[in-house]
Protein backbone atom coordinates (compact mmCIF):
# COMPACT_ATOMS: atom_id res chain seq x y z
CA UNK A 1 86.97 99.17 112.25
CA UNK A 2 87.60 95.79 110.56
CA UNK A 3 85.66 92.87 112.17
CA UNK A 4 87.04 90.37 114.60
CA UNK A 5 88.81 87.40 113.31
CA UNK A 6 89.50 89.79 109.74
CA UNK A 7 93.35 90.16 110.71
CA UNK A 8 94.68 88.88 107.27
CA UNK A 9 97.84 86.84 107.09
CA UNK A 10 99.87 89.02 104.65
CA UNK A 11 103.10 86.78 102.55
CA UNK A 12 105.67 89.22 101.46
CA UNK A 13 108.36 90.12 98.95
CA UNK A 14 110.76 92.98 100.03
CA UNK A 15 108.23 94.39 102.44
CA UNK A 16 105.44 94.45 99.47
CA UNK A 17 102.61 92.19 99.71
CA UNK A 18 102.14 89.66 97.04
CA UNK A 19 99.60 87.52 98.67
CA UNK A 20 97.19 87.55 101.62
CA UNK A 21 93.91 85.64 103.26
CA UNK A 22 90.79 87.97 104.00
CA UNK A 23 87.61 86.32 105.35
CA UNK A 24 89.06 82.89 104.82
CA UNK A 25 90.02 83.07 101.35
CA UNK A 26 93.49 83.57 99.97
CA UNK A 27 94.07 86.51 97.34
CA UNK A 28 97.15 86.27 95.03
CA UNK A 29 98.12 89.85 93.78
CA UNK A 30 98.44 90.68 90.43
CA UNK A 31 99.34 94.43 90.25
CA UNK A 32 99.37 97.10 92.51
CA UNK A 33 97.30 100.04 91.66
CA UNK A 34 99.36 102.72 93.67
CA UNK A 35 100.94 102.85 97.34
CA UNK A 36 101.42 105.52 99.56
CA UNK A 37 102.38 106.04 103.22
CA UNK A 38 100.37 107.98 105.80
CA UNK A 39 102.22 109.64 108.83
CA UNK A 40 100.31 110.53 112.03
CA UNK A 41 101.67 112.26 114.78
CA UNK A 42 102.65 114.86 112.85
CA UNK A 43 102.96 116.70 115.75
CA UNK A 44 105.47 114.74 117.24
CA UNK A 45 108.35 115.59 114.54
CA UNK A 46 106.57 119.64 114.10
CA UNK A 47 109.54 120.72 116.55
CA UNK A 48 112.51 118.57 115.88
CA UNK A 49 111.28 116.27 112.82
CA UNK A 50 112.25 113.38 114.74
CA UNK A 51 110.59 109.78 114.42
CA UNK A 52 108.19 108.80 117.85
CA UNK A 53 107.23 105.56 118.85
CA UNK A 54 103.32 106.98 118.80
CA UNK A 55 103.84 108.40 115.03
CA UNK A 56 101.02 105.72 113.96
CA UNK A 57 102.67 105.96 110.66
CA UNK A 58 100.69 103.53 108.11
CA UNK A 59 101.70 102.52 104.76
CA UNK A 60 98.76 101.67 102.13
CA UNK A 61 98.73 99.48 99.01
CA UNK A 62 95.75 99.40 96.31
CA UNK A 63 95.83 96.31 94.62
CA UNK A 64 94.08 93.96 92.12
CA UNK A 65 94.18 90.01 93.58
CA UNK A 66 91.89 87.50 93.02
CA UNK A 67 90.85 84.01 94.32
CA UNK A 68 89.46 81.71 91.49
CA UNK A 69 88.30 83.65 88.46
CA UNK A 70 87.77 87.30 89.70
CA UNK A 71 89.84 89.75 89.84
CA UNK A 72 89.12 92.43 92.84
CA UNK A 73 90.50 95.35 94.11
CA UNK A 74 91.44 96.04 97.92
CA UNK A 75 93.16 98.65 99.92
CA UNK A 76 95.93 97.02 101.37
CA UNK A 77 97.39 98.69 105.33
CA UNK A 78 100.19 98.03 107.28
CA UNK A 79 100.49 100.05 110.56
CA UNK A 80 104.51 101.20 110.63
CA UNK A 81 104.79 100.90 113.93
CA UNK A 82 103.28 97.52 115.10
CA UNK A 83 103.42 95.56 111.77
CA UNK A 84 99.86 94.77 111.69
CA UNK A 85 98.13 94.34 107.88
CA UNK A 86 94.46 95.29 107.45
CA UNK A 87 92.02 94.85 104.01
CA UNK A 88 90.28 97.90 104.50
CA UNK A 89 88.26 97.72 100.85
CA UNK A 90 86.89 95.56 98.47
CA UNK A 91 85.68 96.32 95.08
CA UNK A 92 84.52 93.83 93.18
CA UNK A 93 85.01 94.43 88.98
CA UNK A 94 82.34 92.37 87.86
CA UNK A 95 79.57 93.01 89.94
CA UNK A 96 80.89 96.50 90.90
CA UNK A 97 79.94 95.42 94.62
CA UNK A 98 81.96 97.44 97.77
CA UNK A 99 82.57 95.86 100.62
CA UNK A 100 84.18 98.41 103.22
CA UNK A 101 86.09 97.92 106.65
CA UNK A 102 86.50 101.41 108.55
């Protein structure tokens, strides 16, 4: 569970995020490491394969951004159905410290 007040403010491009502000600092992507889309619910579209509002589909990004001189990777979420972005991970390259939101 992420920690109150952690709701980033995501900016971006297309639907993909290309910036975003975690813990009070703003990240500026700079690639993204892979994406891929999680569906929940599954049982809702088992019988017809129909979308439900309750699917709790989320999509995920893992990308390198960094503030001022360090480049870190996070785990980028948006939940499909209400919009919301969450940093669920932080790793950072040059101390090879994790910081991790469940």
């Amino acid at each position: 569970m992420a920690r109150s007040g952690d709701v980033p403010e995501v900016l971006t491009v297309g639907g993909e995020p290309v910036e975003f502000t975690w813990r009070g600092r703003r990240f500026r992507i700079h690639s993204v490491l892979s994406r891929w889309r999680e569906a929940g619910g599954w049982w809702n579209r088992a019988s017809d394969g129909n979308y439900r509002p309750d699917d709790l589909a989320k999509s995920f990004w893992a990308v390198e951004a960094a503030p001022e001189g360090m480049l870190i990777t996070f785990h980028v979420e948006r939940d499909e159905l209400s919009g919301q972005w969450q940093v669920r991970k932080a790793i950072s390259k040059s101390a090879l410290q994790v910081e991790e939101d469940e």
